[in-house]
C-alpha atoms as a PDB file:
ATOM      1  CA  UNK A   1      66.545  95.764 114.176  1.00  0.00           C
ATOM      2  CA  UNK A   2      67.371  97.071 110.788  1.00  0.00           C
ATOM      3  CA  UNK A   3      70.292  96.351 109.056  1.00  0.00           C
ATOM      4  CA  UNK A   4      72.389  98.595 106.569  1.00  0.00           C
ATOM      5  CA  UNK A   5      74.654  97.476 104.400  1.00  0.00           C
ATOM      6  CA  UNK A   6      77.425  99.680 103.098  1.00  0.00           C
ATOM      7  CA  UNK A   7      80.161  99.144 101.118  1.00  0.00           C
ATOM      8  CA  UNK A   8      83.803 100.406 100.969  1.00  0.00           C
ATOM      9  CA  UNK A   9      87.343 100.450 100.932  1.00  0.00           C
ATOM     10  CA  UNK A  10      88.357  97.987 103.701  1.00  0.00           C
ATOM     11  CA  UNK A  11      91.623  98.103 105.516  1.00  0.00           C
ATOM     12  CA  UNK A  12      91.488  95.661 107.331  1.00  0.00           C
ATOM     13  CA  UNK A  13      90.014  91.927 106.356  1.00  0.00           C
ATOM     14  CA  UNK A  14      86.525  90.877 107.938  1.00  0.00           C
ATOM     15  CA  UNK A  15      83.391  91.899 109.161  1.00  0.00           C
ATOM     16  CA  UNK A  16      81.922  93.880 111.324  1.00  0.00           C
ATOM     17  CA  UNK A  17      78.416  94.094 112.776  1.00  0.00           C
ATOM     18  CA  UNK A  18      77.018  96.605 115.271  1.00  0.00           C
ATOM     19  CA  UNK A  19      74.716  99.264 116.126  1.00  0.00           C
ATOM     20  CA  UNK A  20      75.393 102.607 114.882  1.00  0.00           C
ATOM     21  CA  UNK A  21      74.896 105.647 116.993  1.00  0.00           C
ATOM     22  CA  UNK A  22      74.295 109.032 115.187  1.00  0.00           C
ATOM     23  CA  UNK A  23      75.134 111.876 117.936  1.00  0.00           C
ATOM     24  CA  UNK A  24      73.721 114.496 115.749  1.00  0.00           C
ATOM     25  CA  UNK A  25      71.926 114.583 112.008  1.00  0.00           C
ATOM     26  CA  UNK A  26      73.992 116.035 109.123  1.00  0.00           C
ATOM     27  CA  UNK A  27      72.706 116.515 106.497  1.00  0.00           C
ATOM     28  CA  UNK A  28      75.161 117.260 103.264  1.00  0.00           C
ATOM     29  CA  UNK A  29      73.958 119.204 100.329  1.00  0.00           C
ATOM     30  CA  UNK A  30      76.230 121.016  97.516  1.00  0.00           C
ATOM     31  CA  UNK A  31      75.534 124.688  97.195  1.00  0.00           C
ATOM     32  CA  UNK A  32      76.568 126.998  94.577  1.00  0.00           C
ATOM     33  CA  UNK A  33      76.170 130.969  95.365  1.00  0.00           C
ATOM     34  CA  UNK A  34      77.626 133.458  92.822  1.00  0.00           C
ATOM     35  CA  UNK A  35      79.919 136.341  94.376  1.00  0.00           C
ATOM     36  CA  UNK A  36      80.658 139.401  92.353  1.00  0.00           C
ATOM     37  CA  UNK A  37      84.189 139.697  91.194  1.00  0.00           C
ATOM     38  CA  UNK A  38      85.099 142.611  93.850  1.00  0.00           C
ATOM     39  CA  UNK A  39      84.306 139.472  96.506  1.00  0.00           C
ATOM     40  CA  UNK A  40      87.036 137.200  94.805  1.00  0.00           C
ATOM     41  CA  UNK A  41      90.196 138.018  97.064  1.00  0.00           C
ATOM     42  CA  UNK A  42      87.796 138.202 100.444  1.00  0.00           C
ATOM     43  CA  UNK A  43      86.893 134.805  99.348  1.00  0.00           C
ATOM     44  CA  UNK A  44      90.615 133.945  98.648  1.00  0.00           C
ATOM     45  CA  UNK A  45      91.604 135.050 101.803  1.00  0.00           C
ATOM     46  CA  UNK A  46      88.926 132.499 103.601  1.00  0.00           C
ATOM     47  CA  UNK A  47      89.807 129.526 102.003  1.00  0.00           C
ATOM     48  CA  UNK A  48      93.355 130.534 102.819  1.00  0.00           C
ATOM     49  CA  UNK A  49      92.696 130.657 106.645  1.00  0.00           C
ATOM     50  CA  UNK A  50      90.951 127.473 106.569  1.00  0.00           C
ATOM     51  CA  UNK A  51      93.621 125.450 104.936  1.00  0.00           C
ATOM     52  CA  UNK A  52      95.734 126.895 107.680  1.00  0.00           C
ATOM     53  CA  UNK A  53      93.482 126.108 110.268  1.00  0.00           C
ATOM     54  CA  UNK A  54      92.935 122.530 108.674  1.00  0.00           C
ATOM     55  CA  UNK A  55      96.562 122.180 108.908  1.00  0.00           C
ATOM     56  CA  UNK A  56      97.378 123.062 112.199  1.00  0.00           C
ATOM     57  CA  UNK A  57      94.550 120.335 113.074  1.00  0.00           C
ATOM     58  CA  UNK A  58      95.949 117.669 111.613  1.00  0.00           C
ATOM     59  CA  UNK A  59      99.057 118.340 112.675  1.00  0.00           C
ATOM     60  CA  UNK A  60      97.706 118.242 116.057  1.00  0.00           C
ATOM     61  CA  UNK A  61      96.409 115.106 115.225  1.00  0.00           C
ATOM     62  CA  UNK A  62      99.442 113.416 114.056  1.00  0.00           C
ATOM     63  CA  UNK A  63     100.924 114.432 117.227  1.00  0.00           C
ATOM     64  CA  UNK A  64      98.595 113.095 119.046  1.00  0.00           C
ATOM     65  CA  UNK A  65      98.795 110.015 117.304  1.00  0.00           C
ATOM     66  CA  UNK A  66     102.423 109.406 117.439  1.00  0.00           C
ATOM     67  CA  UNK A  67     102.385 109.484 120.866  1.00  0.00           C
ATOM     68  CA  UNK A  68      99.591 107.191 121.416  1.00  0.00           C
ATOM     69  CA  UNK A  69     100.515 104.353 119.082  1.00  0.00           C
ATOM     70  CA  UNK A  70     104.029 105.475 117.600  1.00  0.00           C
ATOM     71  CA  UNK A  71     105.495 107.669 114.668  1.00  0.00           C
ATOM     72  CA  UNK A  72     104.875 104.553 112.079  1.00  0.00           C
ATOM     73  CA  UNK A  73     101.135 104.705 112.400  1.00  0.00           C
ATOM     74  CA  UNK A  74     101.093 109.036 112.684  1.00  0.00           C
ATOM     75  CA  UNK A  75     102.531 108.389 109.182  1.00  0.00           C
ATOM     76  CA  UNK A  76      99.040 108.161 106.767  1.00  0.00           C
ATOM     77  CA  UNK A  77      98.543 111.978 108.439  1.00  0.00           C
ATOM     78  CA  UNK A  78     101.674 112.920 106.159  1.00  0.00           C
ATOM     79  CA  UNK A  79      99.203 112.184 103.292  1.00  0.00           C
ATOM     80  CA  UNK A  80      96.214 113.791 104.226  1.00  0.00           C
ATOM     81  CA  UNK A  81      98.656 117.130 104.738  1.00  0.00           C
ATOM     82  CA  UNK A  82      99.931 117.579 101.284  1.00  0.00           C
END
């Protein structure tokens, strides 16, 4: 077995130790592309709809949360919306 070690922000105290299973490979890279200035507003426009969309999720979430484990742990989804 190999082991991994990664590091992070903790929030809770201890350790865990387990096997991880990847259900699909992602693979992030940055990517700049120009756009001409007549594409500006289309572009706008799309990150506009998927703040919305990113929104309603969340909010979905929360929900979803609140009624699972109670309104005092949906809270933290309060920060991720602003």
């Amino acid at each position: 077995m190999e082991f991994i070690r990664l590091r992070g922000i903790g929030v809770s105290p201890g350790i865990a130790m387990g096997e991880a299973v990847l259900t699909e490979r992602i693979i992030f890279t940055s990517r700049k592309e120009d756009i001409s200035p007549q594409e500006v507003g289309a572009e706008i426009l799309r990150l506009a709809a998927a703040v919305a969309r990113t929104k309603a999720e969340l909010i979905e979430i929360k929900e979803k949360i609140r009624e699972k484990v109670g309104a005092e742990h949906a809270y933290i989804f309060e920060a991720h919306l602003l």
